[in-house]
N, C-alpha and C. Protein backbone atom coordinates (compact mmCIF):
# COMPACT_ATOMS: atom_id res chain seq x y z
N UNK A 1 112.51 98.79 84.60
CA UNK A 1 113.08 97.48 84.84
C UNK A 1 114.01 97.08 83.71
N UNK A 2 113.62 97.46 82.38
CA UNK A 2 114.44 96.87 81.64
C UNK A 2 115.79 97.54 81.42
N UNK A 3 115.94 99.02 81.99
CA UNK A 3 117.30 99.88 82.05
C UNK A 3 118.19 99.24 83.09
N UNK A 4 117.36 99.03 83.95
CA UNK A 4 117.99 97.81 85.17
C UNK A 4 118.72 97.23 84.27
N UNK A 5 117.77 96.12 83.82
CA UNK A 5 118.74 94.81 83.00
C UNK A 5 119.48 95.15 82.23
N UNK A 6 119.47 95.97 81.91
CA UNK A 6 120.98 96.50 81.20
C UNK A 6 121.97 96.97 81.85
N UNK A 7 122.06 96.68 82.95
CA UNK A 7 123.37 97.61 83.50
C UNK A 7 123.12 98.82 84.47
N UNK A 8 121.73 99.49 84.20
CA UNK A 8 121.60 100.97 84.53
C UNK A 8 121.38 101.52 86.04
N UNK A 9 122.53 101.51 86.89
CA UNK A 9 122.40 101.45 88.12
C UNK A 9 121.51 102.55 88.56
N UNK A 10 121.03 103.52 87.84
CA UNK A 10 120.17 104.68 88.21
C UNK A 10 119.07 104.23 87.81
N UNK A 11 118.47 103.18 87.50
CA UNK A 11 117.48 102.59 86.97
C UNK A 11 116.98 101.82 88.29
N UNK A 12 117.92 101.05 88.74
CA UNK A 12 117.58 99.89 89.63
C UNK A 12 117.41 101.03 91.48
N UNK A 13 118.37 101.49 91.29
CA UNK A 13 118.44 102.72 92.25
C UNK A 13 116.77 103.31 92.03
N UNK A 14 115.88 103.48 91.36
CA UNK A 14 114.83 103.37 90.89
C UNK A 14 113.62 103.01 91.83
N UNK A 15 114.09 101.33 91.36
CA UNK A 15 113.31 100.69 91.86
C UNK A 15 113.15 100.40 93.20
N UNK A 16 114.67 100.39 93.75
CA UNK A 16 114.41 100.45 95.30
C UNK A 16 114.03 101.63 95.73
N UNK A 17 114.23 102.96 95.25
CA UNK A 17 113.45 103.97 95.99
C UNK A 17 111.89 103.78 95.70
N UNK A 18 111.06 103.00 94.69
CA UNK A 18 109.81 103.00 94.78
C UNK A 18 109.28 101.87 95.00
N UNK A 19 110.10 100.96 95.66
CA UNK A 19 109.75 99.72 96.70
C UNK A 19 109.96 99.32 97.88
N UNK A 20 111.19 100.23 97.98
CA UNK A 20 111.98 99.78 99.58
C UNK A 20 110.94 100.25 100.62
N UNK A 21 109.80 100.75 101.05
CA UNK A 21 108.69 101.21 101.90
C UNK A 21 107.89 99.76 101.76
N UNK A 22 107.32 99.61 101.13
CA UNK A 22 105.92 98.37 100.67
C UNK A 22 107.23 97.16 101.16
N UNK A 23 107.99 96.74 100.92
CA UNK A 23 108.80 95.81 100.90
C UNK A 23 108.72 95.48 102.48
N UNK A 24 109.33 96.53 102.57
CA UNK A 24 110.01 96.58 104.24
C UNK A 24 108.28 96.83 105.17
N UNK A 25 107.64 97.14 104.88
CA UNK A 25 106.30 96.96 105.63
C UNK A 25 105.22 95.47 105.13
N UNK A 26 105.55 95.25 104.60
CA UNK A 26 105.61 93.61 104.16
C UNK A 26 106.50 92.84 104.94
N UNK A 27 107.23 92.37 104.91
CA UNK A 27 108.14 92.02 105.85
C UNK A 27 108.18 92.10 107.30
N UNK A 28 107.81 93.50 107.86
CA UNK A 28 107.39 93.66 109.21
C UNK A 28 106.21 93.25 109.73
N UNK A 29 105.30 93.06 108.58
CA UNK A 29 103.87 92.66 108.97
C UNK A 29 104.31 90.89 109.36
N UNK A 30 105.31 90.37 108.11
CA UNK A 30 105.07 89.14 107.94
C UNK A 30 105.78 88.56 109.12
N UNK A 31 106.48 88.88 109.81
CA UNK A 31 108.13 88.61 110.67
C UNK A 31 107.91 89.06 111.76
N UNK A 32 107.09 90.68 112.14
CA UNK A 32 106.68 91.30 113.20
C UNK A 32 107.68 91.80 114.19
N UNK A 33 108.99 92.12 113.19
CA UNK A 33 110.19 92.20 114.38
C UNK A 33 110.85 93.58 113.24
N UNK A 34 110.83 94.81 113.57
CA UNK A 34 111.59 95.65 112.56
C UNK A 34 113.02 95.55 112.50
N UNK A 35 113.96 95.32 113.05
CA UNK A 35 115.24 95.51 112.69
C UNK A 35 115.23 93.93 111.84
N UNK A 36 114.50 92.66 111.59
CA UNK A 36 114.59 91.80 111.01
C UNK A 36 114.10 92.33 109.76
N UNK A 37 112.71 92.81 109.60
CA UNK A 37 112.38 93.01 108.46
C UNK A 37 113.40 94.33 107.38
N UNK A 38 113.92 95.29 107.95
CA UNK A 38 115.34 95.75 107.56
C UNK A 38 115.95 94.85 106.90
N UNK A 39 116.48 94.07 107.77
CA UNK A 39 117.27 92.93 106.94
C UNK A 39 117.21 91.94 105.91
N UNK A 40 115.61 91.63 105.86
CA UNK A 40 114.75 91.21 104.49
C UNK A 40 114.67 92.08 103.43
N UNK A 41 114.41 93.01 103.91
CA UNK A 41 114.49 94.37 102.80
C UNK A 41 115.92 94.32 101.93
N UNK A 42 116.44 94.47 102.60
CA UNK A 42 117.96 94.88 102.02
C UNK A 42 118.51 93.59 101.20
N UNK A 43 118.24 92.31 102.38
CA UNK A 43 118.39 91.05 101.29
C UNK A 43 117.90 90.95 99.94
N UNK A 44 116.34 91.11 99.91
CA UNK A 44 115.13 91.53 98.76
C UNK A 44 116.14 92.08 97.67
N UNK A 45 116.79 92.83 98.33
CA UNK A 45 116.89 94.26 96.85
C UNK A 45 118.20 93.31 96.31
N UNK A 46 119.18 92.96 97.03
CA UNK A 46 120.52 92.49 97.03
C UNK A 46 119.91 90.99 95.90
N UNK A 47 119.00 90.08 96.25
CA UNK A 47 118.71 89.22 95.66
C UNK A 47 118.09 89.38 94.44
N UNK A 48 117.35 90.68 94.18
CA UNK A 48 116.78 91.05 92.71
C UNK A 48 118.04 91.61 91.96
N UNK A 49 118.77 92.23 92.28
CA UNK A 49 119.72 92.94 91.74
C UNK A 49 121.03 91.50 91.13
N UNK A 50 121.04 90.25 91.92
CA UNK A 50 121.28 89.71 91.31
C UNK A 50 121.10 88.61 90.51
N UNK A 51 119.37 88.92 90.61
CA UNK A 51 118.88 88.42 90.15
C UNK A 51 118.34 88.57 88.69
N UNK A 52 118.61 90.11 88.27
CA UNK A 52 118.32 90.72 87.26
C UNK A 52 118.14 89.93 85.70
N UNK A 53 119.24 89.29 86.10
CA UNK A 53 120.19 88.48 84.51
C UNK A 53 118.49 87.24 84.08
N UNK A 54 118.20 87.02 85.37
CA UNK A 54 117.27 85.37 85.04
C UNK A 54 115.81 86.10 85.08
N UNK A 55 115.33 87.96 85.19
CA UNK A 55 114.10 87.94 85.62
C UNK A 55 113.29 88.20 83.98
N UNK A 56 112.36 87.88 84.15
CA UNK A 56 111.38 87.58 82.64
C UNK A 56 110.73 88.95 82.77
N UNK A 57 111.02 89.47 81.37
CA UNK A 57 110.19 91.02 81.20
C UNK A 57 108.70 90.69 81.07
N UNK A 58 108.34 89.46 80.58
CA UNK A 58 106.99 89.78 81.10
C UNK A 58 106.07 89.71 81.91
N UNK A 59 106.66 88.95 83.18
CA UNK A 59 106.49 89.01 84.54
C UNK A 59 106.19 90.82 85.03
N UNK A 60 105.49 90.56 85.73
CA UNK A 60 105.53 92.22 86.93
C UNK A 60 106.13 92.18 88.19
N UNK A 61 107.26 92.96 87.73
CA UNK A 61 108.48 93.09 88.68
C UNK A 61 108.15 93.26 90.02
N UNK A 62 106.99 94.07 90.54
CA UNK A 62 106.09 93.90 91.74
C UNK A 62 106.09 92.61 92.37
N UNK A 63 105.86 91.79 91.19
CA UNK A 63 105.15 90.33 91.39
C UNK A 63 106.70 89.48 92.28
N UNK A 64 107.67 89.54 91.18
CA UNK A 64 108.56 88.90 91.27
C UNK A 64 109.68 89.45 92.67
N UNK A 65 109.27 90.93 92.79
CA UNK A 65 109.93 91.30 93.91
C UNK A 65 109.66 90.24 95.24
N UNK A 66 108.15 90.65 95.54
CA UNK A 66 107.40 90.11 96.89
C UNK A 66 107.84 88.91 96.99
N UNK A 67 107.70 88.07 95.97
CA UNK A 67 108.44 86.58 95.59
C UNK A 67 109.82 86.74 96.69
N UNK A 68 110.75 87.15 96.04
CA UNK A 68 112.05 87.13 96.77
C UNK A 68 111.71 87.63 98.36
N UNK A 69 111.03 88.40 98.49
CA UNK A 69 110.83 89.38 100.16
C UNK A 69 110.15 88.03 100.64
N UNK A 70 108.90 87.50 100.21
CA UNK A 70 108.64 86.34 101.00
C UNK A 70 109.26 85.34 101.35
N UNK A 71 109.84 84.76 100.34
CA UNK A 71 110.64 83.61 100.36
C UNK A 71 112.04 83.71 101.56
N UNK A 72 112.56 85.38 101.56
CA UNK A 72 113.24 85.55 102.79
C UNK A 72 113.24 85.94 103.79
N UNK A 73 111.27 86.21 104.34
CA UNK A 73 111.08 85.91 105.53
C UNK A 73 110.81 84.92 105.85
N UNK A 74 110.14 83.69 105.00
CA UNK A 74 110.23 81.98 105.17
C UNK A 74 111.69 81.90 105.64
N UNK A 75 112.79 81.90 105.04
CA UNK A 75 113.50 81.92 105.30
C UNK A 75 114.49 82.12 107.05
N UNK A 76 113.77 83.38 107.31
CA UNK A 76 113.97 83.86 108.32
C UNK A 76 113.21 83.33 109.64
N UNK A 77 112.09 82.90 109.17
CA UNK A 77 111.81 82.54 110.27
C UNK A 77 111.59 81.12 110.40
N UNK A 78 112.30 80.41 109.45
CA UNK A 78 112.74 78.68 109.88
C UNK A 78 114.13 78.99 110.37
N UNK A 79 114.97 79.71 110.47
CA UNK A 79 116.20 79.94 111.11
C UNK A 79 115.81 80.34 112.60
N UNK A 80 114.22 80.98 112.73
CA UNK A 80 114.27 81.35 114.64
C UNK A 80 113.31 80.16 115.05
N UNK A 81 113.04 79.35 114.14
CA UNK A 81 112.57 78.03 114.96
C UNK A 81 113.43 77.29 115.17
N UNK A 82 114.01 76.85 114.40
CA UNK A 82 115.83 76.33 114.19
C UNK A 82 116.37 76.63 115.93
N UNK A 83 116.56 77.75 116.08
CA UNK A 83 117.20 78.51 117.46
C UNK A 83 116.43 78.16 118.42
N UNK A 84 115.66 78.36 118.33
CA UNK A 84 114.47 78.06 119.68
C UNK A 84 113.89 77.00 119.92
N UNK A 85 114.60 76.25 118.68
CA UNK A 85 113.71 74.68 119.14
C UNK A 85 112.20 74.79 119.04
N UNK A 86 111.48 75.80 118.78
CA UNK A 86 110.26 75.38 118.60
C UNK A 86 109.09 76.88 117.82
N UNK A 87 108.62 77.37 118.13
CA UNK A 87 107.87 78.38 117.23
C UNK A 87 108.64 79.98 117.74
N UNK A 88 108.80 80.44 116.46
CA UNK A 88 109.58 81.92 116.44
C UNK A 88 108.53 82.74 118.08
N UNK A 89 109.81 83.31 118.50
CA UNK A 89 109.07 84.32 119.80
C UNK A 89 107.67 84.80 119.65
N UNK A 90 106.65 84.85 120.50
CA UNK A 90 105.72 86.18 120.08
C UNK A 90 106.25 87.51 120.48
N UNK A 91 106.08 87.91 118.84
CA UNK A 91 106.11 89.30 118.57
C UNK A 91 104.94 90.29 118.63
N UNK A 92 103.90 90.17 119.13
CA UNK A 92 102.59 90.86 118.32
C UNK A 92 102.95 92.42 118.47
N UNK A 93 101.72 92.55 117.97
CA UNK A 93 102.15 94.90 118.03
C UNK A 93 101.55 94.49 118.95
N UNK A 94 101.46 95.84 120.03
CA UNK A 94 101.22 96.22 121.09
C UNK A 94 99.59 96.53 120.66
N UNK A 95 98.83 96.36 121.72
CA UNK A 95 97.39 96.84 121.69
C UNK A 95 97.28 97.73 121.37
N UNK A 96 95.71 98.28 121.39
CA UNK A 96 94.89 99.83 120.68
C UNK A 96 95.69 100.60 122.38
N UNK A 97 96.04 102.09 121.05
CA UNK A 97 96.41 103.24 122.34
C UNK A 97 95.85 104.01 123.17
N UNK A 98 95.86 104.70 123.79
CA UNK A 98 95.08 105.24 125.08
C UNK A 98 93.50 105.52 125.01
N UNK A 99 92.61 105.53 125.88
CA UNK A 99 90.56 105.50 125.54
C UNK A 99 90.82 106.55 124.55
N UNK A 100 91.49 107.61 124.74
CA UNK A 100 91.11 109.01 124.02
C UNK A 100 91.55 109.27 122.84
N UNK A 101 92.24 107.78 122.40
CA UNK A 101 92.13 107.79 120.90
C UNK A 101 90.79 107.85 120.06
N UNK A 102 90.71 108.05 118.81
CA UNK A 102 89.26 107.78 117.95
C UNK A 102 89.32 106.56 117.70
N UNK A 103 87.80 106.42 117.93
CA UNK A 103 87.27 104.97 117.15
C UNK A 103 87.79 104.40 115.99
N UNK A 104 87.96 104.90 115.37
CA UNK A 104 88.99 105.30 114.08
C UNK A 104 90.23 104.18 114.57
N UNK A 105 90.78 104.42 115.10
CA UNK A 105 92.68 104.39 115.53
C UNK A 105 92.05 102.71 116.30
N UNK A 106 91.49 103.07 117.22
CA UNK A 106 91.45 101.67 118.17
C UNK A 106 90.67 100.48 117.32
N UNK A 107 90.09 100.87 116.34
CA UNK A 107 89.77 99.56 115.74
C UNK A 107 90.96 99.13 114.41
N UNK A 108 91.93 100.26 114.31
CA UNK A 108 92.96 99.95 112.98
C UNK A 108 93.96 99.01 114.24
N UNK A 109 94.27 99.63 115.56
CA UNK A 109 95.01 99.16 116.28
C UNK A 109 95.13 97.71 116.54
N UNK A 110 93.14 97.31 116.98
CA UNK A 110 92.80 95.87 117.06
C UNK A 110 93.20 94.98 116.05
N UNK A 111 92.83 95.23 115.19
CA UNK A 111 93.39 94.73 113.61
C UNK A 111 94.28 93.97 113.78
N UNK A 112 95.18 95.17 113.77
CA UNK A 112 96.71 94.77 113.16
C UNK A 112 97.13 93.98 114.40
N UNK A 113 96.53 93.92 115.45
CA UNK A 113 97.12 93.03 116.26
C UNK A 113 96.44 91.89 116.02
N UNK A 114 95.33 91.67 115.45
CA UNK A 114 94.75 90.53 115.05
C UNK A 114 95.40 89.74 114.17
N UNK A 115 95.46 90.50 113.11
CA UNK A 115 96.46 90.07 111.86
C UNK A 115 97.99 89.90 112.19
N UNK A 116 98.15 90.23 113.29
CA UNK A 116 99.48 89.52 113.68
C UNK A 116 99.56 87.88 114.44
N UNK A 117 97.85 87.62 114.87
CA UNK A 117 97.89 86.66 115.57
C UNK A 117 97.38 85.84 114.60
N UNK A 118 97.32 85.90 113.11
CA UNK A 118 97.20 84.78 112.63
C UNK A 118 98.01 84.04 111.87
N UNK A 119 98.08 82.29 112.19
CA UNK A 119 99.22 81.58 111.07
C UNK A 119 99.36 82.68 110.28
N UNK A 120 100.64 82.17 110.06
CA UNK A 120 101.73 82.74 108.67
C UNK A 120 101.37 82.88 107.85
N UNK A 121 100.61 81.34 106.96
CA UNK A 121 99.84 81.91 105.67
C UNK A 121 98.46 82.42 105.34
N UNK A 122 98.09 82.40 106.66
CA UNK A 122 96.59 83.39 106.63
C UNK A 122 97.39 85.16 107.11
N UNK A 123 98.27 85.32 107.29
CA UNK A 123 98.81 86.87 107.31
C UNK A 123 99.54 87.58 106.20
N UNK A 124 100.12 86.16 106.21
CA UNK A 124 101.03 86.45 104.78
C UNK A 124 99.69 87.33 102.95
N UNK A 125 98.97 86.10 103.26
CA UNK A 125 97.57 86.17 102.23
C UNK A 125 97.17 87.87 102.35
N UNK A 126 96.71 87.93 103.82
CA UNK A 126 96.08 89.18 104.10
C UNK A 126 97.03 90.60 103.79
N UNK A 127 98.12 90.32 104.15
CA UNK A 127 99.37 91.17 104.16
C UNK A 127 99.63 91.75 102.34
N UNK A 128 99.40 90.63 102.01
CA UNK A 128 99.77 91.07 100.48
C UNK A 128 98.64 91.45 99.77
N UNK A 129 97.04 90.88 100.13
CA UNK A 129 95.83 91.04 99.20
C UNK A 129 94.94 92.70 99.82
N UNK A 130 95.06 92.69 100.63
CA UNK A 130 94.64 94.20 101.00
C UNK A 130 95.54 95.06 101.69
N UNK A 131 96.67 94.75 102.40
CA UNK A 131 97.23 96.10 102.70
C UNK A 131 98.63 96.02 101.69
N UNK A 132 98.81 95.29 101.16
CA UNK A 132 99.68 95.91 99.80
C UNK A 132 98.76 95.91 98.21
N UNK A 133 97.39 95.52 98.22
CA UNK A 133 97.01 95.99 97.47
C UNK A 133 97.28 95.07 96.01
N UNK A 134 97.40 93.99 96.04
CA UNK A 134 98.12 92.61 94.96
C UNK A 134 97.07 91.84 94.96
N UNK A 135 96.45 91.23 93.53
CA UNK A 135 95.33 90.81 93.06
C UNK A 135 95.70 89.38 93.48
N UNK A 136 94.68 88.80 93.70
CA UNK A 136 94.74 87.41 93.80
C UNK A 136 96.11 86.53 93.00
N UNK A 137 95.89 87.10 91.78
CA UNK A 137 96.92 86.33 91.14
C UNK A 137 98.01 86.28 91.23
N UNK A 138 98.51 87.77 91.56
CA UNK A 138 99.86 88.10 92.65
C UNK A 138 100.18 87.58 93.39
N UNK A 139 98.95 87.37 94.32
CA UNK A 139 99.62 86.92 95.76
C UNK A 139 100.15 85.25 95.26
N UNK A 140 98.98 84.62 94.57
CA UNK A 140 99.26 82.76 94.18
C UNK A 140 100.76 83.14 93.80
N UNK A 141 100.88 83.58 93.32
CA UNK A 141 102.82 83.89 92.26
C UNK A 141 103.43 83.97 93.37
N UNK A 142 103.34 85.45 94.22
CA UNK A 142 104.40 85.69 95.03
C UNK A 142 104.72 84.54 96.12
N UNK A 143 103.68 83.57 96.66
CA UNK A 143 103.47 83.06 97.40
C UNK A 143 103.81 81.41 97.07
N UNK A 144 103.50 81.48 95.96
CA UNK A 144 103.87 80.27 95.33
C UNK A 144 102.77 78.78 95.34
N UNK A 145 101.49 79.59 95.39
CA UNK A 145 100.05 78.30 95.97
C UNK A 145 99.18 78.69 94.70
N UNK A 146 98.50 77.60 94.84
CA UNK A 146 97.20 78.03 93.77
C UNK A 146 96.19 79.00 93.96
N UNK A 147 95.74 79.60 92.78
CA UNK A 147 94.81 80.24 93.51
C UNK A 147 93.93 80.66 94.34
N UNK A 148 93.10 78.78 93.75
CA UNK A 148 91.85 78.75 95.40
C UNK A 148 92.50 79.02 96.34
N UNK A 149 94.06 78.00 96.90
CA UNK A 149 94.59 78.22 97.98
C UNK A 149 94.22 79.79 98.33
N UNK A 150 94.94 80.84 97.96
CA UNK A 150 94.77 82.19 97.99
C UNK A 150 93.35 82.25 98.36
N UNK A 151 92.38 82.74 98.25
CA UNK A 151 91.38 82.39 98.13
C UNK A 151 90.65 81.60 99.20
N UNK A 152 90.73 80.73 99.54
CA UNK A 152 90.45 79.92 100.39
C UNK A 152 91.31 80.38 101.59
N UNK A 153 92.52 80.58 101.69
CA UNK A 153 93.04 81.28 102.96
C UNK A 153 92.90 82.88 103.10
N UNK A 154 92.47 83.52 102.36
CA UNK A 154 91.51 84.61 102.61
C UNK A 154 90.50 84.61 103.42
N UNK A 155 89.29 83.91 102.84
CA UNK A 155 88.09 83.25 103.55
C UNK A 155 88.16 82.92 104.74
N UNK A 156 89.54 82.25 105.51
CA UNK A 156 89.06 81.71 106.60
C UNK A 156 89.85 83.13 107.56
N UNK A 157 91.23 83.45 106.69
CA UNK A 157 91.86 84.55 107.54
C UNK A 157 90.53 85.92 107.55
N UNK A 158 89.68 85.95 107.17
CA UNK A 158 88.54 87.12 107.44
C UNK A 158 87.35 86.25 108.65
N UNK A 159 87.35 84.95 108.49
CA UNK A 159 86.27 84.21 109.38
C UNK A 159 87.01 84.78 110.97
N UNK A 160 88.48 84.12 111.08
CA UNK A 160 89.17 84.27 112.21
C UNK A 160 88.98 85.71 112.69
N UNK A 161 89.41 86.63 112.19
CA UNK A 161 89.93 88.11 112.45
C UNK A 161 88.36 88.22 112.95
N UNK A 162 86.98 87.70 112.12
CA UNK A 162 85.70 88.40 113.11
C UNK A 162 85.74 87.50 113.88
N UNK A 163 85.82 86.59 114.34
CA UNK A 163 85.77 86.01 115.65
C UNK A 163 86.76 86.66 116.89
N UNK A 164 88.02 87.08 116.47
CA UNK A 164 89.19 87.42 117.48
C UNK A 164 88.42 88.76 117.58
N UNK A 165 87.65 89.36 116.62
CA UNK A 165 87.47 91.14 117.46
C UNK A 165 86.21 90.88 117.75
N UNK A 166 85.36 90.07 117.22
CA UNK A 166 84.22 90.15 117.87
C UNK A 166 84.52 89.59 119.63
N UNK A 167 85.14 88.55 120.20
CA UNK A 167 85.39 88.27 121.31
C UNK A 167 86.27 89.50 121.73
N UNK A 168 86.63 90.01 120.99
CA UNK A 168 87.45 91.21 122.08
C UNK A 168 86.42 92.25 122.64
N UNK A 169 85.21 92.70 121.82
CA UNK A 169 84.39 93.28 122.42
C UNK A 169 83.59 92.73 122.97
N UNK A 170 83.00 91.35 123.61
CA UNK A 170 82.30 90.83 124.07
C UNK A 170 82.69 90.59 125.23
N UNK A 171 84.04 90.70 125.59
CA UNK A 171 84.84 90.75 126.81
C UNK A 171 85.18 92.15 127.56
């Protein structure tokens, strides 16, 4: 990061090859539309890069990335409420795939369609604290809430998700 801030375009070239994946699957989780989250991605990198000059070395550039990637799928998706007059399309993933998948697959499948059906900041929370792997304190930063918040929308985004799969098998 700090060859970055100097100028070092093979530096920053760097960083997007060992972020542009996590970024852009962040984004798709959060937005649920891939050729949008593309476009967050690319914004992301475009906005750190000129953002370089104002970022604090002792921040974790991780930290401060997700920051920018979130803030421009907020972004993105007050522009498709904007359009639609009222809540962005449903996007969800598509259900678990054929019986003769493994147990394995059809319960990762349920999931992620679960975690697509919840508010923004109970996905957003989940999106960043276990499938990108960002400590509590991360997510409060990237996200911009207090901790409990974090924390507390954890709690209820894990209450929801067993209620939505437990009713899916009860049906």
């Amino acid at each position: 990061m700090l060859a970055a801030m100097r100028g070092e375009h093979e530096a920053f070239a760097a960083l997007v090859h060992a972020y542009e994946q996590p970024v852009y699957h962040f984004a798709s989780r959060t937005l649920r539309h891939g050729e949008e989250a593309a476009d967050v991605t690319q914004e992301t990198f475009v906005k750190a890069y000129r953002g370089l000059r104002i970022f604090r070395p002792e921040l974790r550039f991780s930290t401060w990335l997700f920051s920018i990637a979130y803030h421009a799928c907020c972004d993105r998706m007050g522009k498709r409420r904007r359009l639609s007059g009222d809540e962005p399309p449903d996007r969800q993933d598509p259900g678990p795939g054929p019986e003769e998948l493994a147990l394995r697959r059809d319960l990762q499948g349920r999931m992620q369609a679960a975690i697509a059906r919840l508010p923004e900041r109970y996905r957003a929370v989940v999106t960043l604290f276990y499938l990108n792997d960002r400590s509590y304190e991360e997510v409060a930063a990237i996200l911009g809430v207090p901790l409990g918040t974090v924390k507390t929308h954890l709690h209820r985004a894990k209450e929801r998700l067993r209620v939505m799969l437990a009713s899916e098998e009860s049906a």
